[in-house]
C-alpha atoms as a PDB file:
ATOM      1  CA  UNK A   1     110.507  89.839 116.369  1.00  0.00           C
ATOM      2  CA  UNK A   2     107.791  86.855 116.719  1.00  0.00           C
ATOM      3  CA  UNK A   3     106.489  85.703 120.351  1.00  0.00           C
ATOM      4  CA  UNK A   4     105.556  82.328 120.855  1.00  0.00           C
ATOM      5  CA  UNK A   5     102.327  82.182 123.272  1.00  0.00           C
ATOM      6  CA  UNK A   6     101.470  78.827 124.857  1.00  0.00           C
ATOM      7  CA  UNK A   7      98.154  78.309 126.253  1.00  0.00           C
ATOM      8  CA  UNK A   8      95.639  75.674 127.235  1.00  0.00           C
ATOM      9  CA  UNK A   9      92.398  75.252 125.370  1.00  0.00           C
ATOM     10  CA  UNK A  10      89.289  74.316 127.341  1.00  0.00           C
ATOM     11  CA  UNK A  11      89.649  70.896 126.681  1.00  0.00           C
ATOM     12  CA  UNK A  12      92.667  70.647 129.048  1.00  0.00           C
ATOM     13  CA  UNK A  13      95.150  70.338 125.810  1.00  0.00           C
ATOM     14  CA  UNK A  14      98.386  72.861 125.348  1.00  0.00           C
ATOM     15  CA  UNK A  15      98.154  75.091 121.883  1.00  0.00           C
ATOM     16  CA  UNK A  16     100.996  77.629 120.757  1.00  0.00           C
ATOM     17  CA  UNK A  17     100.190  80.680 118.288  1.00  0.00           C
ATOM     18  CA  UNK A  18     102.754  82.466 116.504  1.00  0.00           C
ATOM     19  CA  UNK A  19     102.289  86.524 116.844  1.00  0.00           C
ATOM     20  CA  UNK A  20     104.306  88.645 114.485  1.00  0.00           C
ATOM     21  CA  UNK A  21     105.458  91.952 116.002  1.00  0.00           C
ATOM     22  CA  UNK A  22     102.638  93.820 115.794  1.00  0.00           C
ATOM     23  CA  UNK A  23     100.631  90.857 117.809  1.00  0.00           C
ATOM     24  CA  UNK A  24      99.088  89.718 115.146  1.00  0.00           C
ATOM     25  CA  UNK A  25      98.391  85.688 115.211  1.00  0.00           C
ATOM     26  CA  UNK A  26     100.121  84.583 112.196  1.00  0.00           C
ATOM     27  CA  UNK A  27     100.067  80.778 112.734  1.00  0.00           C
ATOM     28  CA  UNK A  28      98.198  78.103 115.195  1.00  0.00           C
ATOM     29  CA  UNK A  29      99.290  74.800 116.427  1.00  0.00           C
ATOM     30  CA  UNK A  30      97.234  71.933 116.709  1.00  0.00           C
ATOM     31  CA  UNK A  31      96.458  70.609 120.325  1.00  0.00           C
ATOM     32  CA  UNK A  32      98.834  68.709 122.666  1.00  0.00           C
ATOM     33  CA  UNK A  33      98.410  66.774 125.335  1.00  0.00           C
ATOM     34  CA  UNK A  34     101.232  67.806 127.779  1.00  0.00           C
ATOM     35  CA  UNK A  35     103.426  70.893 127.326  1.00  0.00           C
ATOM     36  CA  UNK A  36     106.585  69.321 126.435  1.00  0.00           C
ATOM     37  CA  UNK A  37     105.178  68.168 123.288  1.00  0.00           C
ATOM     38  CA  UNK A  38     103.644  71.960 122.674  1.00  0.00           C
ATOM     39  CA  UNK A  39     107.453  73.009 123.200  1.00  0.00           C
ATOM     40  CA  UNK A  40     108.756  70.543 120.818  1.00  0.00           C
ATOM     41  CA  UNK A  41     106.211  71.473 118.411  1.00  0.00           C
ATOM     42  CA  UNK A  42     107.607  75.221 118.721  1.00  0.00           C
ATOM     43  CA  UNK A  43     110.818  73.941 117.929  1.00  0.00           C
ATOM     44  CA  UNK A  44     109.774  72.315 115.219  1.00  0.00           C
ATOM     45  CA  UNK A  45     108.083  75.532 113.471  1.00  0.00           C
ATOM     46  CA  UNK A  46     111.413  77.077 114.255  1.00  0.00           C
ATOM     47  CA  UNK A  47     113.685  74.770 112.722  1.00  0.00           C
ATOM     48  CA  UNK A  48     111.296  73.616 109.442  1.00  0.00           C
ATOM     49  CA  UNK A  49     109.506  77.610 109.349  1.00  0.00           C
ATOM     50  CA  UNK A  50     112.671  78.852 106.566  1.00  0.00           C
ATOM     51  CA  UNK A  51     111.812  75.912 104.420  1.00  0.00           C
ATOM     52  CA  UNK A  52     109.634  77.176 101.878  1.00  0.00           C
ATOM     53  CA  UNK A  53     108.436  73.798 100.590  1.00  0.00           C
ATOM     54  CA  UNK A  54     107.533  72.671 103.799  1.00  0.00           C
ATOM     55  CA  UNK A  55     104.511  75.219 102.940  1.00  0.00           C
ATOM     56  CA  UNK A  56     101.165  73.442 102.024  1.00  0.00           C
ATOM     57  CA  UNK A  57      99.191  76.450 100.683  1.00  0.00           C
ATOM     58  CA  UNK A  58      95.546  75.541 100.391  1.00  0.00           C
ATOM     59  CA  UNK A  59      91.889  77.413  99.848  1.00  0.00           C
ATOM     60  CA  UNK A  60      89.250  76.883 101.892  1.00  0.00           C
ATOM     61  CA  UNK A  61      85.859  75.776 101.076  1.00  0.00           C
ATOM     62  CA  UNK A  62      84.537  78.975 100.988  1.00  0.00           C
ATOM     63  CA  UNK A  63      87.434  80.533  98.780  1.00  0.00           C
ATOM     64  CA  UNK A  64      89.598  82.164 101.102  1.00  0.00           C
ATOM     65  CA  UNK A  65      93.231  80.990 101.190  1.00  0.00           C
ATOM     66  CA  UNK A  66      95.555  79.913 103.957  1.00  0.00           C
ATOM     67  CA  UNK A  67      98.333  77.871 104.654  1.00  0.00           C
ATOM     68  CA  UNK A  68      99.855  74.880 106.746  1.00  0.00           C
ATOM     69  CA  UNK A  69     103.157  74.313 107.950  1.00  0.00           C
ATOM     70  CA  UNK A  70     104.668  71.137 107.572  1.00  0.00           C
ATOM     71  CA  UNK A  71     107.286  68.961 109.512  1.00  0.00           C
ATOM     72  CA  UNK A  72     109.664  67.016 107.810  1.00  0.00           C
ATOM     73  CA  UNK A  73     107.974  63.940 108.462  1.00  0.00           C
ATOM     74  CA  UNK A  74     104.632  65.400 106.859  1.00  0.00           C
ATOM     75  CA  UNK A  75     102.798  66.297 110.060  1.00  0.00           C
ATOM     76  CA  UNK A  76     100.928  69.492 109.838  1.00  0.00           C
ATOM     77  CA  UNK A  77     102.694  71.901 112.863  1.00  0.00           C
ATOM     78  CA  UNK A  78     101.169  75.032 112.458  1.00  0.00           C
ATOM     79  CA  UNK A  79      98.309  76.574 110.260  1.00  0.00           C
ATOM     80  CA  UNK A  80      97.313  79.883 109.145  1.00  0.00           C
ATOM     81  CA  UNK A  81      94.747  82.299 109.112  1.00  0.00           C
ATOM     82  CA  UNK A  82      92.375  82.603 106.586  1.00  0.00           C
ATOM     83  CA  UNK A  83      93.410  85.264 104.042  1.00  0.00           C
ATOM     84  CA  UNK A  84      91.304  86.622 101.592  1.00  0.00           C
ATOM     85  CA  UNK A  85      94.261  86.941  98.722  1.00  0.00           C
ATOM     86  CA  UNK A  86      96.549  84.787  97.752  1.00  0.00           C
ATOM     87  CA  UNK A  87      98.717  87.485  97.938  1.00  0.00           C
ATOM     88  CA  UNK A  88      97.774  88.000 101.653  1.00  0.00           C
ATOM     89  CA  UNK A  89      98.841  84.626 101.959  1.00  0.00           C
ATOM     90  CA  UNK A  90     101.831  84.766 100.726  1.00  0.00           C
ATOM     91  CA  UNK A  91     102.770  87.734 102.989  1.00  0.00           C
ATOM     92  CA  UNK A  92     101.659  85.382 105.768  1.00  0.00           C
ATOM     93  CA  UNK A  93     104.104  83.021 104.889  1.00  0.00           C
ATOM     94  CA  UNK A  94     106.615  85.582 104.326  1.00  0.00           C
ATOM     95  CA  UNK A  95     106.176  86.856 107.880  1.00  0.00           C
ATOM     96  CA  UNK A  96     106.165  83.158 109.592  1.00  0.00           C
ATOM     97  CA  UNK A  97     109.730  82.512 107.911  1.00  0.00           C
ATOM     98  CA  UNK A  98     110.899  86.211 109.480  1.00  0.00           C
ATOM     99  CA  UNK A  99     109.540  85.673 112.622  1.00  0.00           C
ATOM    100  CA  UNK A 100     109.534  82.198 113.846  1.00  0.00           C
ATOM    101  CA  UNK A 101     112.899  81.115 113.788  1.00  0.00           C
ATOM    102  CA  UNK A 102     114.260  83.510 116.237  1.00  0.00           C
ATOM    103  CA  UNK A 103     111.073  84.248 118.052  1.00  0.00           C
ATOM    104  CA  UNK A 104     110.748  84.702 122.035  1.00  0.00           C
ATOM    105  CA  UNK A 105     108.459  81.999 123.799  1.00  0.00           C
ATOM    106  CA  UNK A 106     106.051  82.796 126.303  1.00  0.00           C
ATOM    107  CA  UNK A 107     104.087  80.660 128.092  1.00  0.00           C
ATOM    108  CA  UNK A 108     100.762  81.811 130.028  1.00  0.00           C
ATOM    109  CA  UNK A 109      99.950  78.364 131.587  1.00  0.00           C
ATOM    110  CA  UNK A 110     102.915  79.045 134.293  1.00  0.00           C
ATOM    111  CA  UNK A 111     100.512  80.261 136.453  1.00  0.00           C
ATOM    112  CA  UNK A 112      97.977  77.601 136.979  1.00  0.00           C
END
């Protein structure tokens, strides 16, 4: 099963990254400015994550491929590493849909 991990960038702003089971970072959130927002961006990746069209896949500049995750209303929630296959993309995707929507969250900000 996924794990959620929120942290805070250096910038002050809340981030979330999506690890598969074996800890791998499968997906990264953009930045938020307070942690509620982080949350409900969790949620969001949760409820939109077994949607396959809400998948954007995309190749870089410099050929590799990755993908974004998309809310309903169009808003990029989550993007991927860069792959260098399209079929290592495609596993990537594979993995978000199997591990996001039930995945744990933890949050290592509670400390500060």
């Amino acid at each position: 099963m996924g794990t959620f991990v929120i942290s805070k960038r250096k910038n002050g702003e809340f981030q979330f990254n999506l690890k598969a089971g074996n800890g791998q970072i499968i997906l990264t959130s953009e930045g938020y400015t307070t942690k509620a927002n982080c949350i409900n961006g969790i949620e969001s990746v949760k409820k939109n994550s077994v949607d396959d069209a809400r998948y954007e896949r995309k190749t870089s500049s410099n050929g590799k491929f990755y993908f974004n995750l998309k809310a309903t209303n169009g808003q990029i929630i989550g993007t991927s590493e860069m792959y260098e296959s399209e079929s290592g993309r495609e596993n990537g995707i594979e993995s978000v849909k199997k591990n996001a929507p039930d995945a744990d969250i933890q949050d290592e900000t509670i400390s500060e």
